[in-house]
Protein backbone atom coordinates (compact mmCIF):
# COMPACT_ATOMS: atom_id res chain seq x y z
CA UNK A 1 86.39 114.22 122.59
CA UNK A 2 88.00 115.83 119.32
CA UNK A 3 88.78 114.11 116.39
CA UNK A 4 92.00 113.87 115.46
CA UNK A 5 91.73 114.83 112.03
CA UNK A 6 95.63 114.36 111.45
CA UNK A 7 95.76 110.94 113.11
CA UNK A 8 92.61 110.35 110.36
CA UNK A 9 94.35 111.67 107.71
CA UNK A 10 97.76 109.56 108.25
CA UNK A 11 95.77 106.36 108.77
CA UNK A 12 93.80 106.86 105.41
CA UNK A 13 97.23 107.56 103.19
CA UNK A 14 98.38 104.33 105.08
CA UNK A 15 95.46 102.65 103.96
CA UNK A 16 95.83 103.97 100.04
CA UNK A 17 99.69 103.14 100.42
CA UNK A 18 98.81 99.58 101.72
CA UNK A 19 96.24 99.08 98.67
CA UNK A 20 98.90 100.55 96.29
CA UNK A 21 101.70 98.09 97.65
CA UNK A 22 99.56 94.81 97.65
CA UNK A 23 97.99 95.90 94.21
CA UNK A 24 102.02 95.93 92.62
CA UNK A 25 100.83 99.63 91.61
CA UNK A 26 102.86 102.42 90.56
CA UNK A 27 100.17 104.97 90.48
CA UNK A 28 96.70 106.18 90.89
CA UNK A 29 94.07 107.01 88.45
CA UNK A 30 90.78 108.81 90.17
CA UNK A 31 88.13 110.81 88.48
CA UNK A 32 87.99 114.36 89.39
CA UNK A 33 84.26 115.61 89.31
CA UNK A 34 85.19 119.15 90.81
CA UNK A 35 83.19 118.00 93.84
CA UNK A 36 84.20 117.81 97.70
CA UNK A 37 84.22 114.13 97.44
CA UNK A 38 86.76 113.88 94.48
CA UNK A 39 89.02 116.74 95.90
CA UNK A 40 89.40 114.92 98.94
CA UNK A 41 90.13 111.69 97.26
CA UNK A 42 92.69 113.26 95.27
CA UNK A 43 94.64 115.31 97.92
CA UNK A 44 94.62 112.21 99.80
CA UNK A 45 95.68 110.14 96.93
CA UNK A 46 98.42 112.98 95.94
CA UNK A 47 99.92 112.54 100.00
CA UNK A 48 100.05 108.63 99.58
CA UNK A 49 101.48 108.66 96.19
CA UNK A 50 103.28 111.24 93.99
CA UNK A 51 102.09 109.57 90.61
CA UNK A 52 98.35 110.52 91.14
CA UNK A 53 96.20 111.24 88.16
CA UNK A 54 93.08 113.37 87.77
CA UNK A 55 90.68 112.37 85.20
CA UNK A 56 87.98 115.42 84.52
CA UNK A 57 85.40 113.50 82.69
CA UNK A 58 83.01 116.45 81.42
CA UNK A 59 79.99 115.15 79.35
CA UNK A 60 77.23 117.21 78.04
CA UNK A 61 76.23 119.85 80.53
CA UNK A 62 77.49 123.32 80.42
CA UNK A 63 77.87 122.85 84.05
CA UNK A 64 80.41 119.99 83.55
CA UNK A 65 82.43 122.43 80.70
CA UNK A 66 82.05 125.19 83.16
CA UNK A 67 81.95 125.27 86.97
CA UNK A 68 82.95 121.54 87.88
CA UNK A 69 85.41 121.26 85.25
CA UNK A 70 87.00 124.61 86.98
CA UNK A 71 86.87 123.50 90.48
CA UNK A 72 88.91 120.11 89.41
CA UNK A 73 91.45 122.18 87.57
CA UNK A 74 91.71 124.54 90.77
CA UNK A 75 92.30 121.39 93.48
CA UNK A 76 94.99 120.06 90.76
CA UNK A 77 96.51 122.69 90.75
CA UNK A 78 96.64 123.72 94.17
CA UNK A 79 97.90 119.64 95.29
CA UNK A 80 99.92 119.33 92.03
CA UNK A 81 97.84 116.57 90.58
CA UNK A 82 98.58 115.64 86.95
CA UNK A 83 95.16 116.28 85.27
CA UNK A 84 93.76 115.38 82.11
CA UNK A 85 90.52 115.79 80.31
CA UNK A 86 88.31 113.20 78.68
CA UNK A 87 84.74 114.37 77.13
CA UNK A 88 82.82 111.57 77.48
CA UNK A 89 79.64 113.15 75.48
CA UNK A 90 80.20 110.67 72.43
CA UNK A 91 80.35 107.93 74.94
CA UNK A 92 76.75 109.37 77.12
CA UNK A 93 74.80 109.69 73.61
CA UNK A 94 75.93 106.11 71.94
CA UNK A 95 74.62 104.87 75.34
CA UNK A 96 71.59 106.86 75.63
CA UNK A 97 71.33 105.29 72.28
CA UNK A 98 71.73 102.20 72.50
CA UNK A 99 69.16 102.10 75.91
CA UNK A 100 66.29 103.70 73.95
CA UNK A 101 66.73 101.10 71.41
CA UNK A 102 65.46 98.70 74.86
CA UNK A 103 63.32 101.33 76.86
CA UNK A 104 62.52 104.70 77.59
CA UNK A 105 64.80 106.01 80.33
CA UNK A 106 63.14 108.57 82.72
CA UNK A 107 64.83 111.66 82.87
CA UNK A 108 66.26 110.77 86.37
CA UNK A 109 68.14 107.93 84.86
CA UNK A 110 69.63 109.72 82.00
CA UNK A 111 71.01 112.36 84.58
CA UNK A 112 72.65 109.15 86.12
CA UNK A 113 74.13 107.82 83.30
């Protein structure tokens, strides 16, 4: 059997438009990594609810200022989701900070931070 990928997509919007409703929201907020995940998120918040909001969230990497940051910006623009940009670099290094004040983080749980 097929899926029914518009029945799927009408139940999900539903489901955000429920959550939105019981909430006594106006609008969404959602970060926007550039990543399939997020776009899908977003187009899917965008359907349930016209106010929708894209946070890009780059922090360090050349990667984050580069390719993601691009492939947010190009799923905004495409669904017509209000975007804006917040470097969060200050925020990763006063917390990388603060941690090695306490431990050593491994290099897998800085890139997780």
């Amino acid at each position: 059997m097929m899926r029914d990928y518009e029945l799927e997509t009408r139940n999900r919007v539903a489901f955000i438009r429920k959550v939105l409703s019981d909430a006594n929201a106006s609008g969404i907020v959602f970060g926007n990594s550039g990543g399939k995940d997020s776009a899908l998120v977003g187009i899917l918040c965008k359907k349930a609810c016209d106010n929708t909001l894209g946070l890009i969230m780059p922090c360090k990497a050349r990667r984050n200022y580069g390719e993601d940051k691009s492939d947010a910006e190009a799923v905004a623009r495409q669904f017509g989701i209000e975007t804006r940009v917040i470097d969060l670099t200050g925020v990763y290094d006063s917390l990388k900070a603060a941690i090695g004040g306490i431990t050593a983080p491994t290099g897998a749980a800085l890139a997780n931070m």
